[in-house]
Each structure stands twice: as structure tokens, then as C-alpha cells.
Protein backbone atom coordinates (compact mmCIF):
# COMPACT_ATOMS: atom_id res chain seq x y z
CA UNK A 1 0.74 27.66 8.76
CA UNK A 2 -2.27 29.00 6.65
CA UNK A 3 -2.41 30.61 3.37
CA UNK A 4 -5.51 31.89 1.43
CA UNK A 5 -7.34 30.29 -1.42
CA UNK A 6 -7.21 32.91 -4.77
CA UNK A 7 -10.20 31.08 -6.37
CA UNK A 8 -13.14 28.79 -7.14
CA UNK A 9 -15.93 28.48 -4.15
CA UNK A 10 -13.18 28.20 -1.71
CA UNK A 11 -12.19 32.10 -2.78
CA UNK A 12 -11.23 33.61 0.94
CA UNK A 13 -11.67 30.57 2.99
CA UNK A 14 -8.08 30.41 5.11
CA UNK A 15 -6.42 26.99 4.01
CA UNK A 16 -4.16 25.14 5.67
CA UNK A 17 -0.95 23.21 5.02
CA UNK A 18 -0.05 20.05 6.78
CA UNK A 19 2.59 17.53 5.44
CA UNK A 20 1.37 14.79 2.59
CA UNK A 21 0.58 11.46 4.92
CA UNK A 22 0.86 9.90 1.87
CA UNK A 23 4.41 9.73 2.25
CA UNK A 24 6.32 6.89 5.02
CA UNK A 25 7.69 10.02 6.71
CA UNK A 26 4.86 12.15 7.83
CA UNK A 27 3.03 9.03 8.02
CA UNK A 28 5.31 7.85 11.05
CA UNK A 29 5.95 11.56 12.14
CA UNK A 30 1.70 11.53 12.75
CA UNK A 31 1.76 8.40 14.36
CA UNK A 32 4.79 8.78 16.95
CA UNK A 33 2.42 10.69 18.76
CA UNK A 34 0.48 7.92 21.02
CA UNK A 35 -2.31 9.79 21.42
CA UNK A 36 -3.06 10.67 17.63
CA UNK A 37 -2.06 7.40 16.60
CA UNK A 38 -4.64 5.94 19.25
CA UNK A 39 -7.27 8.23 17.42
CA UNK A 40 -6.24 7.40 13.87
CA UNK A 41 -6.46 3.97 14.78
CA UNK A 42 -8.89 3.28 16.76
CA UNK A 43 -11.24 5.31 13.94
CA UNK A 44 -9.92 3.55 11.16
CA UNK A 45 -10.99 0.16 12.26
CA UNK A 46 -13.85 0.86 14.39
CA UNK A 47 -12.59 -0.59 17.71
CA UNK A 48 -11.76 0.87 20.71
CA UNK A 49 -8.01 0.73 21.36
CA UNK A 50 -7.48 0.45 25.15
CA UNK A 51 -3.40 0.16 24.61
CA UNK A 52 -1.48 1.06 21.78
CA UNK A 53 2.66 -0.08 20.76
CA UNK A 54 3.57 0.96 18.17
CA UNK A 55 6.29 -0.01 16.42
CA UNK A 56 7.94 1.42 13.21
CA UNK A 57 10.64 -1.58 11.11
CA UNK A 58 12.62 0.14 9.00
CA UNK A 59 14.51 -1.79 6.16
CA UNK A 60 17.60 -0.25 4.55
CA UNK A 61 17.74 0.11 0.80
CA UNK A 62 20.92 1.16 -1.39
CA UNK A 63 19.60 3.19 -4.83
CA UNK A 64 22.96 2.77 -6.59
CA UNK A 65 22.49 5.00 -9.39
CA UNK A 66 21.83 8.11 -6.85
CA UNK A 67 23.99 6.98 -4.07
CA UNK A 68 21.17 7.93 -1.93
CA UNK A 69 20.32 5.39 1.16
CA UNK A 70 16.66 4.60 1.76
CA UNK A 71 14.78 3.12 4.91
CA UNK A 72 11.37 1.45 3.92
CA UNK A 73 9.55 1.94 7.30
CA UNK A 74 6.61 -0.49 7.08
CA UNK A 75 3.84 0.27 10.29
CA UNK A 76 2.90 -2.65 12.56
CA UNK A 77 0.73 -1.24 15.81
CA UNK A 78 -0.10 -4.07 18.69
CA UNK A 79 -2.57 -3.16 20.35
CA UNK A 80 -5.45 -3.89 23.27
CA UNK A 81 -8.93 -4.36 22.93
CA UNK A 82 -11.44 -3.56 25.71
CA UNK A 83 -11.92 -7.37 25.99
CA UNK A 84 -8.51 -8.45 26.98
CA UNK A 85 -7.49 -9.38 23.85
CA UNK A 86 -5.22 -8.50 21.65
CA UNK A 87 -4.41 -7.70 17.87
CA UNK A 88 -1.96 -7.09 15.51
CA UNK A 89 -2.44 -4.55 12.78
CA UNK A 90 0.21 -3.66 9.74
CA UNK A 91 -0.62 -0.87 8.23
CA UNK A 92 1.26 -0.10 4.48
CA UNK A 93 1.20 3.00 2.28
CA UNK A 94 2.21 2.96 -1.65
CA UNK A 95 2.22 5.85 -3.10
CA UNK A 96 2.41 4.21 -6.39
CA UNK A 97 1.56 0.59 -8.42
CA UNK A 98 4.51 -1.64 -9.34
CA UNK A 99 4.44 -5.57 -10.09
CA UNK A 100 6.49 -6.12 -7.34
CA UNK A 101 3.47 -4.91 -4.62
CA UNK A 102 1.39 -7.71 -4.18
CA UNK A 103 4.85 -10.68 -3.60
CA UNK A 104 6.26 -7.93 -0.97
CA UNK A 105 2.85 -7.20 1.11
CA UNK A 106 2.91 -11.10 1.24
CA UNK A 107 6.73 -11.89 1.87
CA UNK A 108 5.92 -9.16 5.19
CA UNK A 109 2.46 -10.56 6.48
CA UNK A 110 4.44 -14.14 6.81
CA UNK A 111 7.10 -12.14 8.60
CA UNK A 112 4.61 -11.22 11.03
CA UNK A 113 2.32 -14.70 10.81
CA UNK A 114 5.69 -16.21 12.45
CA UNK A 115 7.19 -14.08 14.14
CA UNK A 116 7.58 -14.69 18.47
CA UNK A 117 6.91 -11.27 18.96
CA UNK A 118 3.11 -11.24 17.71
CA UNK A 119 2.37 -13.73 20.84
CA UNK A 120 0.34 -12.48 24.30
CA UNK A 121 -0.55 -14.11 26.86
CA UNK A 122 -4.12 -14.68 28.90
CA UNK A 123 -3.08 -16.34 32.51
CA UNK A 124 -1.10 -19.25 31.39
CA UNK A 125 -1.83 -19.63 27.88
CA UNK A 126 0.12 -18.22 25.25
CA UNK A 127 -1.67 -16.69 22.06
CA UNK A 128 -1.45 -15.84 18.64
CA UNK A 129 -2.49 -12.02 17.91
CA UNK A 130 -5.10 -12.14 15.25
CA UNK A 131 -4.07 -9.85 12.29
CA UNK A 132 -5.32 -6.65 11.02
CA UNK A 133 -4.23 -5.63 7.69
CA UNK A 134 -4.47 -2.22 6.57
CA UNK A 135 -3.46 -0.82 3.05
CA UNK A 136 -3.62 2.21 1.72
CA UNK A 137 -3.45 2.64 -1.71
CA UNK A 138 -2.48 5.86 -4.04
CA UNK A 139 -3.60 3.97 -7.18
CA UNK A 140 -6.95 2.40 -8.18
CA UNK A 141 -8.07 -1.54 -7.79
CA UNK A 142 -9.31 -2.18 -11.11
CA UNK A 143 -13.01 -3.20 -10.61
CA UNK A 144 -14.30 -0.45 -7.92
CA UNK A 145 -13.85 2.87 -7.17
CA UNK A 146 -15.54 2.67 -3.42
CA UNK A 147 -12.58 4.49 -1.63
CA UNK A 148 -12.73 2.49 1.76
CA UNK A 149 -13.35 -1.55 1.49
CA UNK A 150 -13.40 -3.64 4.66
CA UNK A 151 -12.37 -7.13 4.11
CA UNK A 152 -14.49 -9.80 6.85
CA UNK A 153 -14.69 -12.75 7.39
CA UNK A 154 -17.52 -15.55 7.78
CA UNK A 155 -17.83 -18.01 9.90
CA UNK A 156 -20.18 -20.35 7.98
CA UNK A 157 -22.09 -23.36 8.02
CA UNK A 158 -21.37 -26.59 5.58
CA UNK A 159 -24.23 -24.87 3.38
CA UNK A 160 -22.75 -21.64 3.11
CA UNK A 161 -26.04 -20.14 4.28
CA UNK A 162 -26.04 -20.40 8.38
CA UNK A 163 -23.79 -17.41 9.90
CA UNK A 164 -21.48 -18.88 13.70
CA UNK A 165 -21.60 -16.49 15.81
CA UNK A 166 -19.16 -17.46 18.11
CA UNK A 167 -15.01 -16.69 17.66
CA UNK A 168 -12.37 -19.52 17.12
CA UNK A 169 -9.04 -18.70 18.15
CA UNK A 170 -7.63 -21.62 15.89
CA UNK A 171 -9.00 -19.41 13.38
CA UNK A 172 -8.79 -16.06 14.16
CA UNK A 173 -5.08 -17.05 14.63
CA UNK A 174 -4.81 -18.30 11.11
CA UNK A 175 -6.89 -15.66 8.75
CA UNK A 176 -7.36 -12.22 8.89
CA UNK A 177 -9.40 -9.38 7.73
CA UNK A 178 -7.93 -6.24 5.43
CA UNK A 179 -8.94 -2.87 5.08
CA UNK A 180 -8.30 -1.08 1.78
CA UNK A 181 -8.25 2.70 1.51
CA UNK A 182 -8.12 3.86 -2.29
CA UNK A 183 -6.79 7.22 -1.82
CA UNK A 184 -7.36 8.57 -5.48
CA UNK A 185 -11.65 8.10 -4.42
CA UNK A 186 -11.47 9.93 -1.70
CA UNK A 187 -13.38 13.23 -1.98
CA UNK A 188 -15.05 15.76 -0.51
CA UNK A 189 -18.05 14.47 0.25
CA UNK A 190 -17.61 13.36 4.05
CA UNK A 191 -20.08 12.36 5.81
CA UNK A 192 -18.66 9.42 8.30
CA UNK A 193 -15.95 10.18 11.16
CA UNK A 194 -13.70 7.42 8.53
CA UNK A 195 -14.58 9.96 5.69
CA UNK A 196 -13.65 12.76 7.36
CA UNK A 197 -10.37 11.45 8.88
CA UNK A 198 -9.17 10.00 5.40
CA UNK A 199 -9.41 13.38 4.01
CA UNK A 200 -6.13 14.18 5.32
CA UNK A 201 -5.09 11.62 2.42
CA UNK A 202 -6.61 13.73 -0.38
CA UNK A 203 -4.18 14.31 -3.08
CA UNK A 204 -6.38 16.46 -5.09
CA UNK A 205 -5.59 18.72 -2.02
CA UNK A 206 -1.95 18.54 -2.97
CA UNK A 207 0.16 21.82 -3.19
CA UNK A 208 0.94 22.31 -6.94
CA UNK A 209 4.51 23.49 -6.12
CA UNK A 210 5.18 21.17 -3.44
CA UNK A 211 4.01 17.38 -3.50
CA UNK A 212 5.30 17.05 0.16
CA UNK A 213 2.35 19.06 1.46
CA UNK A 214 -1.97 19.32 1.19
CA UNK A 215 -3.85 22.67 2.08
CA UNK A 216 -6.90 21.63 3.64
CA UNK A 217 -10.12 23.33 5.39
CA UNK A 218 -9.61 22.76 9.46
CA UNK A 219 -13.61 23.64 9.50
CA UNK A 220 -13.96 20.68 7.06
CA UNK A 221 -12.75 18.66 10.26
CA UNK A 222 -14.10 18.20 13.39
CA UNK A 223 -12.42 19.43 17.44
CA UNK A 224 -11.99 15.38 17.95
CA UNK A 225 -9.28 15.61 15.11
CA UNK A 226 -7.86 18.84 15.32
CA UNK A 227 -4.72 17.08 16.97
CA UNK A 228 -4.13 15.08 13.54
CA UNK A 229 -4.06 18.36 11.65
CA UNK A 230 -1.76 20.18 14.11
CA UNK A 231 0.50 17.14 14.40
CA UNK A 232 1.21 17.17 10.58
CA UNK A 233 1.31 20.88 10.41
CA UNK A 234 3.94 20.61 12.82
CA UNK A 235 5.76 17.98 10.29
CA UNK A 236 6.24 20.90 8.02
CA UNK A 237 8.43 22.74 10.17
CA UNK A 238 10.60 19.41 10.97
CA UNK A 239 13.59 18.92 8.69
CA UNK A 240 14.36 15.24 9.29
CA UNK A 241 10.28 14.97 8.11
CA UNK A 242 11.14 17.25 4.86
CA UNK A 243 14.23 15.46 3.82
CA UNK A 244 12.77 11.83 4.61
CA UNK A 245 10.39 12.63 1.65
CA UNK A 246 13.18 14.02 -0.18
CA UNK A 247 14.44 10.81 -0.32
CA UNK A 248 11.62 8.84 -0.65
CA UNK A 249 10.93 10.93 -4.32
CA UNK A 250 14.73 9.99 -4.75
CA UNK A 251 13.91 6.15 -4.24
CA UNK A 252 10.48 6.16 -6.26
CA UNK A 253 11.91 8.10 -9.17
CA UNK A 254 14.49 5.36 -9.27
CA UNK A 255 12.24 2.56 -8.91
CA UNK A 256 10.07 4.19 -11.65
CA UNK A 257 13.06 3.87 -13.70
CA UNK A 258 13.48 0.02 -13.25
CA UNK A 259 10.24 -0.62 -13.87
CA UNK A 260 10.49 0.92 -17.20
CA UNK A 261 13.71 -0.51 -18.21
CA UNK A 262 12.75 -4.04 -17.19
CA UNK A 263 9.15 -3.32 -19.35
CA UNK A 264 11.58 -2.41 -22.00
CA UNK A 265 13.43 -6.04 -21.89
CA UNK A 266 10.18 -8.02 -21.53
CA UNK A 267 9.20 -6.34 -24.85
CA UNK A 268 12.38 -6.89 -26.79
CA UNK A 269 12.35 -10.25 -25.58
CA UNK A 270 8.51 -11.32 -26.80
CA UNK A 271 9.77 -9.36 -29.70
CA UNK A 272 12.87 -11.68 -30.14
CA UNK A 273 10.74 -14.24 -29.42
CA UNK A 274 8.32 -13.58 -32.09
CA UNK A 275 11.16 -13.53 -34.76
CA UNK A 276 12.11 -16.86 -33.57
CA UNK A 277 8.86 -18.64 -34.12
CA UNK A 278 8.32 -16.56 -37.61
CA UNK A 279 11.77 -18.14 -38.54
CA UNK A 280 11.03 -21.46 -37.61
CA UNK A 281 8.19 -21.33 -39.82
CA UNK A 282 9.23 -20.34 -42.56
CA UNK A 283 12.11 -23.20 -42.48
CA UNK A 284 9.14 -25.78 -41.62
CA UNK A 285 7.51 -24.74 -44.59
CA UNK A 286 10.74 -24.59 -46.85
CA UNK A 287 11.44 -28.14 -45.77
CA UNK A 288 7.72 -29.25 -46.71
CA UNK A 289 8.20 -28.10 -50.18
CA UNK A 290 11.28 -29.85 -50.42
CA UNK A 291 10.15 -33.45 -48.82
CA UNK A 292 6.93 -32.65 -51.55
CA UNK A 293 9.72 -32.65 -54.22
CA UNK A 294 10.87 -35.65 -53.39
CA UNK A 295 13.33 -35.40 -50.48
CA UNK A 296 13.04 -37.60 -47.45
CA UNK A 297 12.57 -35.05 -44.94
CA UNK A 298 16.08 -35.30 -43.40
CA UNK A 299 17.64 -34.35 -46.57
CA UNK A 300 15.53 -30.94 -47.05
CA UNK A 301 16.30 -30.78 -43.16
CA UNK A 302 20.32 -31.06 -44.14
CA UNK A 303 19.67 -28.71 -46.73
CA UNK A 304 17.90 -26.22 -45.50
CA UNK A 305 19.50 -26.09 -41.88
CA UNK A 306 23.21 -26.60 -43.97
């Protein structure tokens, strides 16, 4: 589906609309194809991905005050490395920043740290999958603006200064490393594959009268990831795609709303709180004078308190 740009330097260039990623439902919709989500993937964390399972959790949430019925679909991919190993990666998407973020990506990567199902096995011996952790984010970190950050880890010496080479699986089974994608910095200068494939993520791309959908360049992308961008084109046209971010809006308009109701009862309580300590000042003080008067302090206590 194309439509033409009316202005600015990208006056006559064809555009293109493919469904917003940034939402859980064309996010799974790109990835239920094996093939694309192999390439996504595989791209994102610079491994080739021999085998790919992936497997979509979806987790059922009632929004009362729209009788609306939501399923959070968190991303988990296992996957096969040319090596024979294996890995685990989670991949999560928030659109937006609420306090409750950072306690729910941990409550679900100790869901996966324990769970049976994130076992393989080489002859005989069964192993842990190391962990991948992907998130990405459509709000800022607060101290840089680099829009991909890859997490590693060290093996180092007692001295902090000689680099081990070799892999542990006692540890690779027991840390992990993280990518971080800060969607609001990506832009259009591209230069990597990564770049390039994250622009599908761009919001500034976003469709002024419709949120659910970008209009991109397909020029701006290369052959290799032409199936991406006809995969979420094809999202457009899908209604169980259209009304899954329907809902979605539904649920984060709603959670939007908590948030600012509960911000509004933390600040009437330090308010409350404030009154209370300026009152129990002022008595301290109105007993002081009295016990400087000549009252034991009990009495200007009795007195005061009545």
C-alpha cells in the first residue's frame, strides 16, 4: 500500500505504509513468519541463527473500567547456534515508561531463569540455555541518547585488567547479556544492517492520523529486508492485527490513567504528611514555652494535647 509524500525533500518519493512494530501485535504478526523472524533475529544480535522456536506467552489482563480484555504477549525465541549450542532470548517492547517496568522485566526473566523448558541437551548432559535479553524501548534512558546499547560481559582476572577468553557454562548459565534499543534515537542516518533494520521502529515515521501505522522509503532498505517490509504491510490489511492495537491503546490509555491517579495519592499523602510534622511542631514549641513558664513538661503536655 503506497501513498505519496506532499512535501519537504521527500516531495514525490512513493512512501509506504506498514503496521507500527512498536505495538505487541504487529510485533508478533512480523515474527510468526519463521523466516523473517530468523532475519530480524539473527541481525539484531549478530549471530547466526541455525534454528529458530519461537514462542509467543500471552498473559490475560481485565481493564475494568473499559470492560475490554487484554493479552500481554511477551516474546521469548529459543534458538540454535552454528556451534551446537543453544540460547534463549526474550525480547520486550514498551511503548511507554511506567514505575512498574523495571519489577515486571525482572519478575519475567526469573520466570524464564527457572523454568524446565529453557533446558537442552548435548549427548547426555542436560543444560541451561544462556539468556539473551532484548528490550526495546519507546522512551529515553536518562544518561544517553545512543539508540542501540549492547550489554557484555567480562570474564576477568582478580585485577580487573586480564580479559579469559575461554566460556564457563556455570556462568554463562547464571548471567546474561541485554541489548537495549531506544526507539525515540533512532533516525535516519543508517549506515549498519542493525541501523537500517531498526528503522522500521521509527516513530517520527508515524502516520499523523493513524498511530497504528509508519510510511517509510522501501529504497531506504535493502532486497535482504524487503520481506520485513512486505510482512508488516501485509499486517495492515489483517483485522485481528488492527483490532489487537485497538486494544492495546484501550489498555495503555487505562494504565496511563492509574498512573496518574496513584501520582495524585502519593502527593496528597506527602502533602498530609507535611501538615502532620508542621503540627507537631508547632505543639513542641507551644509546650516549650509553657515548661519555660514554669510547667513540668507533662503538665504543658496535658494542657496543650487536652
Amino acid at each position: 500500500m503506497t501513498m505519496l509524500a506532499g512535501g519537504g525533500e521527500s516531495a514525490g518519493m512513493e512512501l509506504t505504509r506498514i503496521a507500527n512494530p512498536i505495538y505487541d501485535g504487529a510485533f508478533k504478526y512480523l515474527l510468526d513468519d519463521n523466516r523473517v523472524a530468523r532475519l530480524f533475529l539473527s541481525t539484531l544480535i549478530g549471530e547466526e541463527i541455525v534454528e529458530l522456536t519461537f514462542r509467543p506467552t500471552e498473559h490475560r489482563m481485565d481493564v475494568e473500567a473499559r470492560s475490554v480484555t487484554v493479552f500481554r504477549m511477551d516474546f521469548s525465541a529459543r534458538i540454535a547456534l552454528p556451534g551446537g549450542e543453544e540460547k534463549l532470548v526474550i525480547i520486550e517492547i514498551q511503548k511507554a515508561k511506567y514505575a512498574t517496568d523495571i519489577m515486571r522485566f525482572r519478575k519475567y526473566l526469573g520466570q524464564q531463569y527457572i523454568s524446565k523448558e529453557n533446558t537442552y541437551t548435548v549427548g547426555d548432559e542436560l543444560r541451561a540455555m544462556p539468556i539473551l535479553s532484548i528490550y526495546l524501548l519507546g522512551h529515553s534512558l536518562a544518561h544517553t541518547e545512543l539508540p542501540v546499547i549492547r550489554v557484555v560481559r567480562q570474564y576477568l582476572d582478580a585485577s580487573g585488567k586480564e580479559q579469559i577468553a575461554c566460556r564457563e557454562e556455570f556462568i554463562e548459565s547464571l548471567t546474561h547479556d541485554s541489548i537495549i534499543v531506544q526507539i525515540p534515537h533512532l533516525n535516519s542516518r543508517r549506515q549498519s544492517d542493525l541501523e537500517c533494520l531498526l528503522g522500521i521502529f521509527d516513530q517520527s515515521q508515524k502516520d499523523p492520523a493513524d498511530a497504528h501505522t509508519l510510511s517509510i522509503r522501501e529504497e531506504d532498505y535493502p532486497e535482504k529486508f524487503q520481506g520485513v517490509i512486505r510482512r508488516l504491510v501485509k499486517a495492515i490489511c489483517e483485522p485481528d492485527v488492527r483490532e489487537t492495537m485497538d486494544v492495546e491503546d484501550d489498555y495503555l490509555e487505562d494504565l496511563e490513567d492509574m498512573e496518574r491517579m496513584i501520582a495524585k495519592k502519593d502527593a496528597a499523602l506527602v502533602e498530609k504528611d507535611a501538615a502532620l510534622v508542621k503540627k507537631d511542631t508547632v505543639i513542641e514549641k507551644a509546650i516549650q514555652i509553657l515548661v519555660a513558664s514554669g510547667l513540668s513538661e507533662n503538665e504543658a503536655r496535658a494542657r496543650i494535647l487536652g
